[in-house]
C-alpha atoms as a PDB file:
ATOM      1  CA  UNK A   1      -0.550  51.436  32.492  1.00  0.00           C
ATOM      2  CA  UNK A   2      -2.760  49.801  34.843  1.00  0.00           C
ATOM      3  CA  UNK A   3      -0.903  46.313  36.594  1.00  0.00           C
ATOM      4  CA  UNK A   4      -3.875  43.639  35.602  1.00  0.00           C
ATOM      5  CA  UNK A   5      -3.392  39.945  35.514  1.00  0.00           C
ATOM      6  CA  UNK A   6      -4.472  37.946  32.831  1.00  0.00           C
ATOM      7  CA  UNK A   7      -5.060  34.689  31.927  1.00  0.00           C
ATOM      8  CA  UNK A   8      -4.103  33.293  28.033  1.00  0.00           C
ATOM      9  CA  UNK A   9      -4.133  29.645  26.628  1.00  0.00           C
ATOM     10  CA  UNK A  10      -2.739  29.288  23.534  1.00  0.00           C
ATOM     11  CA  UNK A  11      -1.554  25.828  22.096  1.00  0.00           C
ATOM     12  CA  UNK A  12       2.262  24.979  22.356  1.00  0.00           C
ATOM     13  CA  UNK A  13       4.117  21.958  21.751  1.00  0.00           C
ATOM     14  CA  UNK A  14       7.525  22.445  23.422  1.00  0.00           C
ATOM     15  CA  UNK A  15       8.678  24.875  25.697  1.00  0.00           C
ATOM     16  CA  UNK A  16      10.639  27.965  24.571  1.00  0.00           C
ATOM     17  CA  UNK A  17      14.369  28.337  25.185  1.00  0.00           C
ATOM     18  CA  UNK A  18      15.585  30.857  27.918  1.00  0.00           C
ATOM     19  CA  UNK A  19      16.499  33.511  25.991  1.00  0.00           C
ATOM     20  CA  UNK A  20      12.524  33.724  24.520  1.00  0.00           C
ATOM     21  CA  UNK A  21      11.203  33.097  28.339  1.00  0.00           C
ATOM     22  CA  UNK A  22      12.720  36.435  28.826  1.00  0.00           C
ATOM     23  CA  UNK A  23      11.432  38.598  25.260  1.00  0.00           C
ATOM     24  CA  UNK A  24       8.152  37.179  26.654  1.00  0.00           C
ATOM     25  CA  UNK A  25       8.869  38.452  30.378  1.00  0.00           C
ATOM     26  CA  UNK A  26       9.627  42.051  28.570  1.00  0.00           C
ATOM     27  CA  UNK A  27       6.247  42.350  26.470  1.00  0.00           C
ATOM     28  CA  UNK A  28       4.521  41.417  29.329  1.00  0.00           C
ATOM     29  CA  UNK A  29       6.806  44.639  30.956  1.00  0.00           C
ATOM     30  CA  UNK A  30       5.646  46.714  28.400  1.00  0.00           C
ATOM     31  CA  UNK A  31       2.000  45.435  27.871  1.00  0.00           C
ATOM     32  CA  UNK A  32       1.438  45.928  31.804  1.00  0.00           C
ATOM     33  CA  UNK A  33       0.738  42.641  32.504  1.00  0.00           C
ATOM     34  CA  UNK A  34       1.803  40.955  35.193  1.00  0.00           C
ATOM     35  CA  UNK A  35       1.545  37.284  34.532  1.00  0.00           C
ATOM     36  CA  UNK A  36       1.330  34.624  31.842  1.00  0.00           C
ATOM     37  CA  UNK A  37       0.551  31.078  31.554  1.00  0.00           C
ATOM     38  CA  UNK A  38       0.936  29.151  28.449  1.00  0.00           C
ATOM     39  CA  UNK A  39      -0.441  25.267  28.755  1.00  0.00           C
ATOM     40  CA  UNK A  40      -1.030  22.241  26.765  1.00  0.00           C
ATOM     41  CA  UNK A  41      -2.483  19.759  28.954  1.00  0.00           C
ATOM     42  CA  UNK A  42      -2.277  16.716  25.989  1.00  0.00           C
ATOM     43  CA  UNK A  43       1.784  17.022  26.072  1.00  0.00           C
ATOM     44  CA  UNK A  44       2.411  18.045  29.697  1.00  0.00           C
ATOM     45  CA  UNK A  45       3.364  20.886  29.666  1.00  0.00           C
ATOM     46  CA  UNK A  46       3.157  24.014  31.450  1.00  0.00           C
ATOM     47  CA  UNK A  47       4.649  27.432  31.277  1.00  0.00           C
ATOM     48  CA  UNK A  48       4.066  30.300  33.930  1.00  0.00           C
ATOM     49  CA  UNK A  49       5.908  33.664  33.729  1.00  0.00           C
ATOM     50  CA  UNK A  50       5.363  36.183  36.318  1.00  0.00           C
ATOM     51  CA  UNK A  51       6.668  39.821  36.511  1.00  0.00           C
ATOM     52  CA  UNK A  52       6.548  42.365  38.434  1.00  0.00           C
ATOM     53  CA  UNK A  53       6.268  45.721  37.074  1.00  0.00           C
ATOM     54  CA  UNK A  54       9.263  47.337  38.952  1.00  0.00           C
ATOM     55  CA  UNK A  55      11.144  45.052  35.855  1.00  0.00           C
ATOM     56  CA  UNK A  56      10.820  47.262  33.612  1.00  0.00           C
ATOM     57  CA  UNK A  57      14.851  48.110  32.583  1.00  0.00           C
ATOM     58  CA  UNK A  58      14.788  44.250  31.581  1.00  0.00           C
ATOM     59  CA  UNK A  59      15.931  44.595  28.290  1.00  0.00           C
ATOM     60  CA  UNK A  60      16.148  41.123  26.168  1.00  0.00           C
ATOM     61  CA  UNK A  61      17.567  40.978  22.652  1.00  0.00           C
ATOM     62  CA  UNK A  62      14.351  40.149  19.826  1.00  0.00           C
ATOM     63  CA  UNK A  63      14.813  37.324  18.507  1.00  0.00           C
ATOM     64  CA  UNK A  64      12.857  34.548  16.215  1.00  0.00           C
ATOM     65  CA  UNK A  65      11.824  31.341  17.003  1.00  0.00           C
ATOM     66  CA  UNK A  66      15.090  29.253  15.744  1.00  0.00           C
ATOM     67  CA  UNK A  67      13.820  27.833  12.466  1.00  0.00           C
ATOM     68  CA  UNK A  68      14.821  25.237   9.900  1.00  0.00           C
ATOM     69  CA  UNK A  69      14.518  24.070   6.774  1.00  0.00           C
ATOM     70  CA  UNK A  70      11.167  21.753   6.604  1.00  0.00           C
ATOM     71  CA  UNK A  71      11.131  20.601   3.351  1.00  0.00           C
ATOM     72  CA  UNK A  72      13.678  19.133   0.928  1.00  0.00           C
ATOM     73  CA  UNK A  73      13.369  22.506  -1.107  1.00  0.00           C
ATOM     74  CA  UNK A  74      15.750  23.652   1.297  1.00  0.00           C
ATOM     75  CA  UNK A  75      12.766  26.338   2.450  1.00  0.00           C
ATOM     76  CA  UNK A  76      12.754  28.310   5.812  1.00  0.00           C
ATOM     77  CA  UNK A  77       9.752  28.645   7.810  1.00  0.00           C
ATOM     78  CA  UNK A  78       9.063  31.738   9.568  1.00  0.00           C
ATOM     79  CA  UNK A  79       7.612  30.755  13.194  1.00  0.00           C
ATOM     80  CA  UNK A  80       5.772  32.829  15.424  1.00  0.00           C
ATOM     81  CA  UNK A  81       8.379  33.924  18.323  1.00  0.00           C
ATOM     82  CA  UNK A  82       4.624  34.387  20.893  1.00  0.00           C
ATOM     83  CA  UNK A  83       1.400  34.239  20.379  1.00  0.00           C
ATOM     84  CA  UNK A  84      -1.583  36.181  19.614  1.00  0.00           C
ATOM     85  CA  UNK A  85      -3.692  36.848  16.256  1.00  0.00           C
ATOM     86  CA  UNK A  86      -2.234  36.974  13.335  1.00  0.00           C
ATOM     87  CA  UNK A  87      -1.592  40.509  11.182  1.00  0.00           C
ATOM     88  CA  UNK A  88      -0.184  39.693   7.868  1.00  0.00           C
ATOM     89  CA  UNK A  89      -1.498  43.275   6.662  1.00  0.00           C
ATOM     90  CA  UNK A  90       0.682  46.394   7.692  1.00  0.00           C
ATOM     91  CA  UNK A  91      -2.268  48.513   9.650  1.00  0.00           C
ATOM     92  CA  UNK A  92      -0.536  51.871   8.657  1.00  0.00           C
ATOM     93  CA  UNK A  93      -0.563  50.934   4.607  1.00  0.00           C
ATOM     94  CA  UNK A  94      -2.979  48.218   3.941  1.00  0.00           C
ATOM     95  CA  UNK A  95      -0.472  46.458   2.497  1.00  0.00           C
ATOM     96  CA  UNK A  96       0.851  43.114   3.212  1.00  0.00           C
ATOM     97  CA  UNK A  97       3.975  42.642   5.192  1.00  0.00           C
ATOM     98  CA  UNK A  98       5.276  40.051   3.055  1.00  0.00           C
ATOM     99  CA  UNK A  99       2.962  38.587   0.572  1.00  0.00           C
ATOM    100  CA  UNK A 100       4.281  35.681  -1.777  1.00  0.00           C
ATOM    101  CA  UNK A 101       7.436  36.822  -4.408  1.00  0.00           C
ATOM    102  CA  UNK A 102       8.546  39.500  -2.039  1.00  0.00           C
ATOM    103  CA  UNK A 103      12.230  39.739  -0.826  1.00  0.00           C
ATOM    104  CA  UNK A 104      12.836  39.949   2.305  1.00  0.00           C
ATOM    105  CA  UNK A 105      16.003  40.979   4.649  1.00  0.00           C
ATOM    106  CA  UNK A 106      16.565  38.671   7.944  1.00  0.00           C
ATOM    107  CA  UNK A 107      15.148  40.363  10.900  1.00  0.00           C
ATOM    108  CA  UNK A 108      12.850  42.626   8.925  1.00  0.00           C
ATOM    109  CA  UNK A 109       9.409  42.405  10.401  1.00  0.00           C
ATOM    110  CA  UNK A 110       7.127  39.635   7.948  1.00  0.00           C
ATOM    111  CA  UNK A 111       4.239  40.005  10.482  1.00  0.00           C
ATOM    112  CA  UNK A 112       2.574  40.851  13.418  1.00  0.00           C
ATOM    113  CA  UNK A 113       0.724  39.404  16.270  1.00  0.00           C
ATOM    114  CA  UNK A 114      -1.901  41.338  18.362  1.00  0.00           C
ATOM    115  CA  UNK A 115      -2.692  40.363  21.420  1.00  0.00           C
ATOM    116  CA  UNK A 116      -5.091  43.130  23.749  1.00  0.00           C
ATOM    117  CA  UNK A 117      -2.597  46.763  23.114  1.00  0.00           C
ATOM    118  CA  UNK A 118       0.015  44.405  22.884  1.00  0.00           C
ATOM    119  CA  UNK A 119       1.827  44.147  19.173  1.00  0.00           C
ATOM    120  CA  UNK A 120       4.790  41.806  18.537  1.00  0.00           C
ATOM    121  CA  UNK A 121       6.841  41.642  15.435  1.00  0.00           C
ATOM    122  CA  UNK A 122       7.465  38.103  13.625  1.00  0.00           C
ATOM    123  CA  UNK A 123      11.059  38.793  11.947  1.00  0.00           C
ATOM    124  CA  UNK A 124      12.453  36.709   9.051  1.00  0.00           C
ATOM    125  CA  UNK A 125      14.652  34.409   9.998  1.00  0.00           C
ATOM    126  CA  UNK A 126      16.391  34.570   6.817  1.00  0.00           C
ATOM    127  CA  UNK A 127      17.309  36.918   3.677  1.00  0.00           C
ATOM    128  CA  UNK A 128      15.734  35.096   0.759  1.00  0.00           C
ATOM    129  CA  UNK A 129      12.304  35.495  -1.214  1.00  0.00           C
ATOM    130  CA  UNK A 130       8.786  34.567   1.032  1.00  0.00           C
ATOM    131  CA  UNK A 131       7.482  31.449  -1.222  1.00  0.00           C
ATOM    132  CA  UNK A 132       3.969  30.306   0.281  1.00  0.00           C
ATOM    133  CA  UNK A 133       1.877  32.247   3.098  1.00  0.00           C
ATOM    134  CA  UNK A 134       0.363  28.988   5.310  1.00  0.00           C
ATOM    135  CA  UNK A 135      -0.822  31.765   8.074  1.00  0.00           C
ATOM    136  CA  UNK A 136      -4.385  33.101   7.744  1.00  0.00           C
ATOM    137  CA  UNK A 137      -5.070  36.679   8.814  1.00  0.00           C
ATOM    138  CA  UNK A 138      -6.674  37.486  12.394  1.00  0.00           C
ATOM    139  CA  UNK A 139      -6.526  33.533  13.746  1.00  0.00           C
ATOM    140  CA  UNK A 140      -4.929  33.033  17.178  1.00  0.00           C
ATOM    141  CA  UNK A 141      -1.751  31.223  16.570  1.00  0.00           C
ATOM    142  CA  UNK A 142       0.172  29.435  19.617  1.00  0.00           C
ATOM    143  CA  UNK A 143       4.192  30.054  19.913  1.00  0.00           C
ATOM    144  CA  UNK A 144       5.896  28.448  16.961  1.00  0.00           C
ATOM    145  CA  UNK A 145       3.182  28.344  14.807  1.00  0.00           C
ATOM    146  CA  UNK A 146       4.611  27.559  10.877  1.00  0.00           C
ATOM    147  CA  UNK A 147       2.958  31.256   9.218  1.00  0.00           C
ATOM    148  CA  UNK A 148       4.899  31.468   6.318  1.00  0.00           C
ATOM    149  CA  UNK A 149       8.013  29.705   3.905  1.00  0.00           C
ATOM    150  CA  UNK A 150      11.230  31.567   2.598  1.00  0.00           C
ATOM    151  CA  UNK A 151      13.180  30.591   0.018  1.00  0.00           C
ATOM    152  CA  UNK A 152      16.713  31.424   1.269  1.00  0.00           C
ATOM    153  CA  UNK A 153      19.340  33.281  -1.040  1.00  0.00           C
END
């Protein structure tokens, strides 16, 4: 892999927590990138990760974005833990990942996002059975973007 900077502005409202600064510092490890800036001018903020390539042994647990219930259903949304376009189709089966009825085991893989060569997996956050899809395939969503509702067990 080439080192190559690039440049990406998705939309974020809040800044990740520490332990996601550092998933994001590994894909950009593995993806051969050596920077990242995420922005959102409107609320402030602004998020720049560099790395240097010689990082590669950084190893940082996956995790999800922390999610909660959002509705008084007692639902779980499944947030996007980076960003990138949206894959709700598996590209080995042509099936979806998780399409509306399914059941679904927390930490299996509900998604994608593609970004470049880069592919990142959006895990469930919880065990339960995926109720409504809000996500629509191949849009750029920002970190912590709402892409789909689980009905916990």
């Amino acid at each position: 892999m080439n080192n190559r900077s690039e440049q990406l502005v998705p939309h974020f409202d809040r800044l990740p927590d520490p332990e996601q600064i550092g998933q994001m510092a590994t894909w950009l490890v593995q993806a051969g990138l050596e920077s990242l800036e995420l922005t959102n001018e409107a609320a402030g903020l602004k998020l720049r990760i560099r790395v240097e390539q010689a990082a590669a042994a950084i190893t940082a647990p996956l995790t999800g974005v922390a999610s909660q219930p959002n509705d008084g259903a007692g639902r779980v949304a499944v947030k996007t833990p980076y960003f990138g376009h949206l894959c709700l189709i598996h590209p080995l089966r042509d099936t979806p990942f998780a399409s509306v009825g399914t059941k679904v085991t927390q930490g299996e893989t509900v998604a994608l996002l593609t970004l470049d060569s880069l592919q990142v997996p959006v895990p469930a956050p919880v065990s339960g059975t995926v109720v409504d899809v809000t996500g629509q395939p191949g849009v750029l969503v920002g970190y912590g973007a709402a892409i789909m509702q689980i009905q916990p067990d």
